[in-house]
N, C-alpha and C. Protein backbone atom coordinates (compact mmCIF):
# COMPACT_ATOMS: atom_id res chain seq x y z
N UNK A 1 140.78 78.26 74.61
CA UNK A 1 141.64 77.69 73.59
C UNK A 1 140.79 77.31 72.38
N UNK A 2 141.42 77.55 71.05
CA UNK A 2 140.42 77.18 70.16
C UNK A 2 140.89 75.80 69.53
N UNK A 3 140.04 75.04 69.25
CA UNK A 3 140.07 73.75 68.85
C UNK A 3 140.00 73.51 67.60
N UNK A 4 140.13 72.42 67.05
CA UNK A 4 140.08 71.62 65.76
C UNK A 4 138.49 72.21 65.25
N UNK A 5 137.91 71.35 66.02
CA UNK A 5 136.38 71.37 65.96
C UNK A 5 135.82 72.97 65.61
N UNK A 6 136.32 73.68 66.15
CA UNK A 6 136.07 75.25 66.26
C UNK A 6 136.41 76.00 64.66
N UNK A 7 137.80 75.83 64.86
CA UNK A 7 138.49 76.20 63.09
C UNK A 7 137.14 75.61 62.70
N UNK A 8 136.88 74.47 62.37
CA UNK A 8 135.89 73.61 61.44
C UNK A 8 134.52 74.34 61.69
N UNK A 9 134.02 74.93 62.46
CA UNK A 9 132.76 75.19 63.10
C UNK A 9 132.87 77.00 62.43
N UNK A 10 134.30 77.61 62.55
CA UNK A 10 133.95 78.84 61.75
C UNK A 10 134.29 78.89 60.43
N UNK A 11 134.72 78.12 59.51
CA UNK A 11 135.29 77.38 58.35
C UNK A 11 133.71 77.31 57.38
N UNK A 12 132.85 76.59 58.65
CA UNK A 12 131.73 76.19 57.68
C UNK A 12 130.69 77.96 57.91
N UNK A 13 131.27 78.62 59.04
CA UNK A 13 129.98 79.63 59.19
C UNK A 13 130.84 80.86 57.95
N UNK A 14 131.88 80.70 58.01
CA UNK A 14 132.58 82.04 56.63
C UNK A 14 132.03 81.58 55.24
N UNK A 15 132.43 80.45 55.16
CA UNK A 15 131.93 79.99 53.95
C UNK A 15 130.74 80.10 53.60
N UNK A 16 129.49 80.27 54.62
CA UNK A 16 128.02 80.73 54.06
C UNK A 16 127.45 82.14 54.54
N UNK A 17 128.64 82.62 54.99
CA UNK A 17 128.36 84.32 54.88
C UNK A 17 128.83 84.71 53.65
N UNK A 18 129.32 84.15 53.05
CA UNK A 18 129.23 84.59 51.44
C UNK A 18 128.17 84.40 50.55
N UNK A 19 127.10 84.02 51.40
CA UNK A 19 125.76 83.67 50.79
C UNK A 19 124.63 84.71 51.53
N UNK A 20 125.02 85.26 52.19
CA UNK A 20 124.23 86.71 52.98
C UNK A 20 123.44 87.51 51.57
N UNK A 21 122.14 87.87 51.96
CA UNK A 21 121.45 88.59 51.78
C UNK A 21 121.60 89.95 52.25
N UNK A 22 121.99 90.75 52.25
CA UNK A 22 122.52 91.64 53.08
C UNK A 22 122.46 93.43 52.62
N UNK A 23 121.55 93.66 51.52
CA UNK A 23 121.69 94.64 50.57
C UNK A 23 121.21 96.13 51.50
N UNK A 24 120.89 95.90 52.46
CA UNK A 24 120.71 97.36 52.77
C UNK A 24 121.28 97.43 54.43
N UNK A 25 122.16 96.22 55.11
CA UNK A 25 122.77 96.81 56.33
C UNK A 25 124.31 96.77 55.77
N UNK A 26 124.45 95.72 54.47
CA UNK A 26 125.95 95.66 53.86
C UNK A 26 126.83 95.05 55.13
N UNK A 27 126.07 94.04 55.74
CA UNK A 27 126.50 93.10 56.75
C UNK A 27 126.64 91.95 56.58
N UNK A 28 127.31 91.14 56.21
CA UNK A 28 127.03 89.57 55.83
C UNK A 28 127.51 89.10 57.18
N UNK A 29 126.70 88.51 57.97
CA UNK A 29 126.95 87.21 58.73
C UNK A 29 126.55 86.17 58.33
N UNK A 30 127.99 85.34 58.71
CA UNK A 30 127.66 83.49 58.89
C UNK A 30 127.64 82.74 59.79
N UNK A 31 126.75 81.96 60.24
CA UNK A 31 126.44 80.82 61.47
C UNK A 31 126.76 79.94 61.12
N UNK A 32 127.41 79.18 62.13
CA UNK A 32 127.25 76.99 61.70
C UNK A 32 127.51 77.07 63.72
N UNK A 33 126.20 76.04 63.75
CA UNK A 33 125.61 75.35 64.70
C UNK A 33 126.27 74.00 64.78
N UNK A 34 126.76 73.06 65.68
CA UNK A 34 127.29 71.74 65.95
C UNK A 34 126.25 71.11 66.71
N UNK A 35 125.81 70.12 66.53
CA UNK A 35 124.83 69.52 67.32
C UNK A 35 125.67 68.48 68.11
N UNK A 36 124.54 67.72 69.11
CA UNK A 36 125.61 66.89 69.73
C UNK A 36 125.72 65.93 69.43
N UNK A 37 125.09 65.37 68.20
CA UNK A 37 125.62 64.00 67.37
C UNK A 37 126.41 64.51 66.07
N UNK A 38 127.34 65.70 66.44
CA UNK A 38 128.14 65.82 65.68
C UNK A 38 127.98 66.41 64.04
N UNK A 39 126.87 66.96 63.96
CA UNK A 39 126.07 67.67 62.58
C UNK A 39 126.14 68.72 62.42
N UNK A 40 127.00 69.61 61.57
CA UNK A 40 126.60 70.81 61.01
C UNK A 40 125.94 71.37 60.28
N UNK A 41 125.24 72.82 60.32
CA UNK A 41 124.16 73.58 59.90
C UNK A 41 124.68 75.00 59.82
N UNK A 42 124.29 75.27 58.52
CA UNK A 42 124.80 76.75 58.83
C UNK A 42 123.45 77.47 57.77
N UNK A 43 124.03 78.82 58.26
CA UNK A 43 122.83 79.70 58.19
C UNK A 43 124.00 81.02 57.89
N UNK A 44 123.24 81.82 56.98
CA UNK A 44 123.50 83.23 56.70
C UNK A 44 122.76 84.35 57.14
N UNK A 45 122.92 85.85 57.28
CA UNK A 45 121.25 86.32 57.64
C UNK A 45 121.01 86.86 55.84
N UNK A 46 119.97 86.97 56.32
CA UNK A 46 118.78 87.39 55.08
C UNK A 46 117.96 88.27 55.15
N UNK A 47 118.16 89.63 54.63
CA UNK A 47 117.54 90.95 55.17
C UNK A 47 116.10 90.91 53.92
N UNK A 48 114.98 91.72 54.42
CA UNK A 48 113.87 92.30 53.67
C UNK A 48 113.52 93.45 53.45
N UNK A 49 112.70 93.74 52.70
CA UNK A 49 112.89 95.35 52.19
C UNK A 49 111.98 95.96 53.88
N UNK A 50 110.95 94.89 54.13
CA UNK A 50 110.30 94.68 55.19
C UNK A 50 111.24 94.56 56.68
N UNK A 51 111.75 95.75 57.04
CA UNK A 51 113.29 95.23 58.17
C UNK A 51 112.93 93.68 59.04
N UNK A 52 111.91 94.00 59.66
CA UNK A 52 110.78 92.89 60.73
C UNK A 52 111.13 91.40 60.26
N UNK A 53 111.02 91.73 59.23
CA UNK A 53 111.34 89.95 58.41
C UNK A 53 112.67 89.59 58.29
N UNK A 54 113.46 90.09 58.15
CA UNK A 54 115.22 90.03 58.59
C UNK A 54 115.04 88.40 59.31
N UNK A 55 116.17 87.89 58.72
CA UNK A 55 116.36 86.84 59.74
C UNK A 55 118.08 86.78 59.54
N UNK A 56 118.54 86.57 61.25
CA UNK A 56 119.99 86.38 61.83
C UNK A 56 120.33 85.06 61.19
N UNK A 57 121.63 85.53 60.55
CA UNK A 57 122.09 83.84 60.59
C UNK A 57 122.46 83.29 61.68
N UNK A 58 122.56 83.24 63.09
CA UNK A 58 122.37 82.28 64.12
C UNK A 58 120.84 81.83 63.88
N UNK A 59 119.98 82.07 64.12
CA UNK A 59 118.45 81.51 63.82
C UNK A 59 118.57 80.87 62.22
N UNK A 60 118.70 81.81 61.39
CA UNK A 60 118.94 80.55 60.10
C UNK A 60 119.59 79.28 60.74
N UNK A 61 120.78 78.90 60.62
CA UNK A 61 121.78 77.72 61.39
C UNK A 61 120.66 77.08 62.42
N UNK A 62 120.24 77.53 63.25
CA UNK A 62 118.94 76.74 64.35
C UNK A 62 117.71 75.78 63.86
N UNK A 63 117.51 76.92 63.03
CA UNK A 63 116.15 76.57 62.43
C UNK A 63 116.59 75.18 61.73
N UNK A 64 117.74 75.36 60.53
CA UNK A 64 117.79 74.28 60.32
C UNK A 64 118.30 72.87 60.65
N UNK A 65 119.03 73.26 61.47
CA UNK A 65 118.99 72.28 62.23
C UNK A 65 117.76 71.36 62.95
N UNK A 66 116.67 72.73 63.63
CA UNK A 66 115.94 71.43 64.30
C UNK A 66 115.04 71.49 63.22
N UNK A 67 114.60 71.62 61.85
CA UNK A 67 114.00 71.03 60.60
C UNK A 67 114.40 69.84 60.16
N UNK A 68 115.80 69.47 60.77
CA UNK A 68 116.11 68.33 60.09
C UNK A 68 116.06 67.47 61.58
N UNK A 69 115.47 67.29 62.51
CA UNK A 69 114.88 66.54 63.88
C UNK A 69 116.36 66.83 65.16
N UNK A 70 117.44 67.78 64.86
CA UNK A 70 118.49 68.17 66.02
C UNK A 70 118.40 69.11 66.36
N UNK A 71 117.85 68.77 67.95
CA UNK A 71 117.85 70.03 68.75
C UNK A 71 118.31 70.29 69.84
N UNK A 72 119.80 69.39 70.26
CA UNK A 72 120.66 69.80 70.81
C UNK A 72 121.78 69.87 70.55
N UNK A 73 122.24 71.42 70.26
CA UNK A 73 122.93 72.29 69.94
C UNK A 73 124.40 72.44 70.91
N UNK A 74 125.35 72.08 70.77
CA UNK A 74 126.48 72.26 71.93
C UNK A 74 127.36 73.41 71.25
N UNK A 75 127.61 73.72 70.19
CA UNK A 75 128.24 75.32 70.13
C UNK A 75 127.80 75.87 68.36
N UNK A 76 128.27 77.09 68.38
CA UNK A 76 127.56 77.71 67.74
C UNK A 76 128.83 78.88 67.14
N UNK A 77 129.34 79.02 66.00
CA UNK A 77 129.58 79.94 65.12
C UNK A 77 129.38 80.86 64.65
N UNK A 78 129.69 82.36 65.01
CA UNK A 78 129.30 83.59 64.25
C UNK A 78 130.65 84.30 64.09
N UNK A 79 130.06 84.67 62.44
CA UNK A 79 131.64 85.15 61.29
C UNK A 79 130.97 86.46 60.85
N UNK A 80 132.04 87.53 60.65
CA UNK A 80 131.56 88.67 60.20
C UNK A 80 132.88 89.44 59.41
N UNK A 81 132.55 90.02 58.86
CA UNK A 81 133.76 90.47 58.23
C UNK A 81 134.43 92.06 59.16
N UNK A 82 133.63 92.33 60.23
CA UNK A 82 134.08 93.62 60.97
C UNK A 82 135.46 93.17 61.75
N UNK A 83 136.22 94.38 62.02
CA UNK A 83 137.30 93.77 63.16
C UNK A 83 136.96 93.40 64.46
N UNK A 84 137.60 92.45 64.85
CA UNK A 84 136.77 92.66 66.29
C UNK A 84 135.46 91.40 66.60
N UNK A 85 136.07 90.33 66.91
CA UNK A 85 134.38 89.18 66.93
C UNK A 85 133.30 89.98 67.40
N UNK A 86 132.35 89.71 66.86
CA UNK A 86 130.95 90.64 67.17
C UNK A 86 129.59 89.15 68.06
N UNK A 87 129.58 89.38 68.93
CA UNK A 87 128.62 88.69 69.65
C UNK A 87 127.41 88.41 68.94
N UNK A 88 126.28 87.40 69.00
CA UNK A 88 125.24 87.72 68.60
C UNK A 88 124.05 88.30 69.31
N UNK A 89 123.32 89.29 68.53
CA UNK A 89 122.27 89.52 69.13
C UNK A 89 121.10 89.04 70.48
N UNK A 90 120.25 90.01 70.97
CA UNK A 90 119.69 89.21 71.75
C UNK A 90 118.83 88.19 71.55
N UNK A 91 118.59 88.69 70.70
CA UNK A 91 117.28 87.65 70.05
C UNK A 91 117.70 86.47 69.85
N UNK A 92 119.05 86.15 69.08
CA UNK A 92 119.41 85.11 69.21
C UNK A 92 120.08 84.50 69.96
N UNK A 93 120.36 85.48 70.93
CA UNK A 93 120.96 84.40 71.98
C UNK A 93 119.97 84.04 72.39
N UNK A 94 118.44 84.45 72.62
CA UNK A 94 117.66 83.52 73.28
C UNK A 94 116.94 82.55 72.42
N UNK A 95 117.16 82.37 71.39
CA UNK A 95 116.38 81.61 70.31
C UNK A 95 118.11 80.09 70.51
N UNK A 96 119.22 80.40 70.72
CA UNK A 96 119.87 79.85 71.34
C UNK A 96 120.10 79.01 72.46
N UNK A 97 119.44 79.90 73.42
CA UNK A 97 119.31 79.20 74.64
C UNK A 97 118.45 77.78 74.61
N UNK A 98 117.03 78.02 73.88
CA UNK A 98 116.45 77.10 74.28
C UNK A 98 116.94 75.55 73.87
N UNK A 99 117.86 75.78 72.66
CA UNK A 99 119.09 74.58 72.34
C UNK A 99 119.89 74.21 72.71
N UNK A 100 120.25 74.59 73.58
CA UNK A 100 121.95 74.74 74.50
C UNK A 100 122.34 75.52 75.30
N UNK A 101 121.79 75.46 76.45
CA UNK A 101 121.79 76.81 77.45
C UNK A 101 123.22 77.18 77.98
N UNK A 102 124.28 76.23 77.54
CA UNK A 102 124.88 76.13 78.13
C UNK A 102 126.16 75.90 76.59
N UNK A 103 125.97 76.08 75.78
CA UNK A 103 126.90 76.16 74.24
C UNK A 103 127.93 77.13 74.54
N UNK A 104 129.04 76.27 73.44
CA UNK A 104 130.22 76.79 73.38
C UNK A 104 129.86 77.72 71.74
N UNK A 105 130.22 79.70 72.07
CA UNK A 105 130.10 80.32 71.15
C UNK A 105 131.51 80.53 71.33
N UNK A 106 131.98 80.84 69.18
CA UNK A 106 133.09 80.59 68.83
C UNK A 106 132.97 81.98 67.95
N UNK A 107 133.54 83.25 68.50
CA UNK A 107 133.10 84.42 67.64
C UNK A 107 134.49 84.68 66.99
N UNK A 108 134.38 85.42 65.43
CA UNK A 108 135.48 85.24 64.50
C UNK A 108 135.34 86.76 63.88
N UNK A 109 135.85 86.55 63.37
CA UNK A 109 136.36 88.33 62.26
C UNK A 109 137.15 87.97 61.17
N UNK A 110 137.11 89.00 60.22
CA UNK A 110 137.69 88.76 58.49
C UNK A 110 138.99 88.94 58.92
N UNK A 111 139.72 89.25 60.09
CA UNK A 111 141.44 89.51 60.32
C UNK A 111 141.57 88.50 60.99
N UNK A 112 140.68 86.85 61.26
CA UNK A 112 141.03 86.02 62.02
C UNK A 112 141.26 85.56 63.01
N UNK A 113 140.79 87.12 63.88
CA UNK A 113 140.65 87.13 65.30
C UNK A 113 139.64 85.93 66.02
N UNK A 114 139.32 84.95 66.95
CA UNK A 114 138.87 84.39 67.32
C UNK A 114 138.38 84.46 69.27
N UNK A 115 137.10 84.32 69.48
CA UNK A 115 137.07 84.55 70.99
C UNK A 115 135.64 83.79 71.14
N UNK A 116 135.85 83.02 72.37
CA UNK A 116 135.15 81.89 72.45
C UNK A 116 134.76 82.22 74.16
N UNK A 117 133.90 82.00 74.08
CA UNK A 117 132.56 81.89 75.58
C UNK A 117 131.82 81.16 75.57
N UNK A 118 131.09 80.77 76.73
CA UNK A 118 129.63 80.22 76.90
C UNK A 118 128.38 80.99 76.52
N UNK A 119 127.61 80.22 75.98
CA UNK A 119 125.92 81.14 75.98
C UNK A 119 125.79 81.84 77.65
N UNK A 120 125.75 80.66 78.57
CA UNK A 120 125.28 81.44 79.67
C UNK A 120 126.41 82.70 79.98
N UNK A 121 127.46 82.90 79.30
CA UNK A 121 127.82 84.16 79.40
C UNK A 121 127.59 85.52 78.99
N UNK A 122 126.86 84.70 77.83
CA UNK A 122 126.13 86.30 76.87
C UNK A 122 124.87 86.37 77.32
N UNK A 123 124.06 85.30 78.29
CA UNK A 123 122.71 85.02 78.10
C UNK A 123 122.56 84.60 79.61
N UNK A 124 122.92 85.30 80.88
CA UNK A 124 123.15 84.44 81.93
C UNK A 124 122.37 84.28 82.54
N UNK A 125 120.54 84.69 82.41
CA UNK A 125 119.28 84.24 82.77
C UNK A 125 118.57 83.93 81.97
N UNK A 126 118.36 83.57 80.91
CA UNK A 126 117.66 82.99 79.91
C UNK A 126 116.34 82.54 80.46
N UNK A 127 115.48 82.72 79.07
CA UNK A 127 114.08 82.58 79.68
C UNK A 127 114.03 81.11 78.63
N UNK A 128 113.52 80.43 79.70
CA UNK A 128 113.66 78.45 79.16
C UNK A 128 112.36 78.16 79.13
N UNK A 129 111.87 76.86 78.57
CA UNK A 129 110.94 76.64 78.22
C UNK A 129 110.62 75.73 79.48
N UNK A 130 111.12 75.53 80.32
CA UNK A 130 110.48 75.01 81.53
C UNK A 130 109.77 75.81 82.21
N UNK A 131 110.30 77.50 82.73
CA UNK A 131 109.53 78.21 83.03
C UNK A 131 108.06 78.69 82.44
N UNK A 132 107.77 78.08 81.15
CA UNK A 132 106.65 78.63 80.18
C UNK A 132 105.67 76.65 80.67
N UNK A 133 106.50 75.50 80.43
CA UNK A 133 106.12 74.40 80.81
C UNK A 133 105.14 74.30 82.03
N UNK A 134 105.95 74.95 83.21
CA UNK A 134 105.87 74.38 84.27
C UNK A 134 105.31 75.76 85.36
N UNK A 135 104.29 76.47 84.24
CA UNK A 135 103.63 77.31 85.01
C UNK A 135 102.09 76.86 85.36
N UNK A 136 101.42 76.98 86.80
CA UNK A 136 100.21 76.92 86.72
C UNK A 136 99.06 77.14 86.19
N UNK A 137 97.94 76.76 85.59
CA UNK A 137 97.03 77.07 84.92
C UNK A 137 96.18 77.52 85.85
């Protein structure tokens, strides 16, 4: 079911996919991240002539978030103008995980389509930073 919070959560990620960098995939995505004291962050992606340097707007939205000291993440926004909600990448689902292994993703489309899952559904072994923590030397 989509919620108040959700509308609001893809409201803020459309509104900064109109700020996409996007000149050579002609893709604009928008992110907005919810933290769990209730803070939004959003992020666009931002392509380089350099592909490698590309950055997802889910990781934009992350990043700034934990730049500004929040780094737990309870759901997460991605807007695209294709039909059809488009999942995010792997990369960011695992740049995801380590914020909210367990986040509510709220995926959207320019026809208003809406479809909502868990991370651990797109991401259902995630590599966590306990396993990197809590290895022997």
């Amino acid at each position: 079911m989509v919620t108040e919070e959700d509308r609001a959560l893809i409201a803020a990620a459309e509104a900064t996919k109109n700020h996409a960098h996007a000149p050579f995939s002609r893709y604009p995505v928008g992110a907005a991240v919810r933290t769990s004291s209730g803070h939004t962050f959003t992020g666009c992606n931002v392509e380089n002539a350099s592909f490698s340097l590309t950055c997802c707007a889910e990781r934009v939205a992350v990043f700034k978030a934990v730049s500004e000291g929040k780094r737990e993440i309870v759901a997460c926004a991605i807007v695209t103008d294709e039909a059809g909600p488009i999942p995010p990448c792997g990369a960011c689902r695992q740049v995801l995980h380590e914020f909210g292994p367990e986040m509510r993703i709220v995926l959207g489309d320019g026809a208003g389509n809406v479809r909502i899952m868990t991370l651990s559904e797109l991401l259902p072994e995630g590599f966590s930073a306990a396993q990197v923590l809590d290895r022997k030397n």
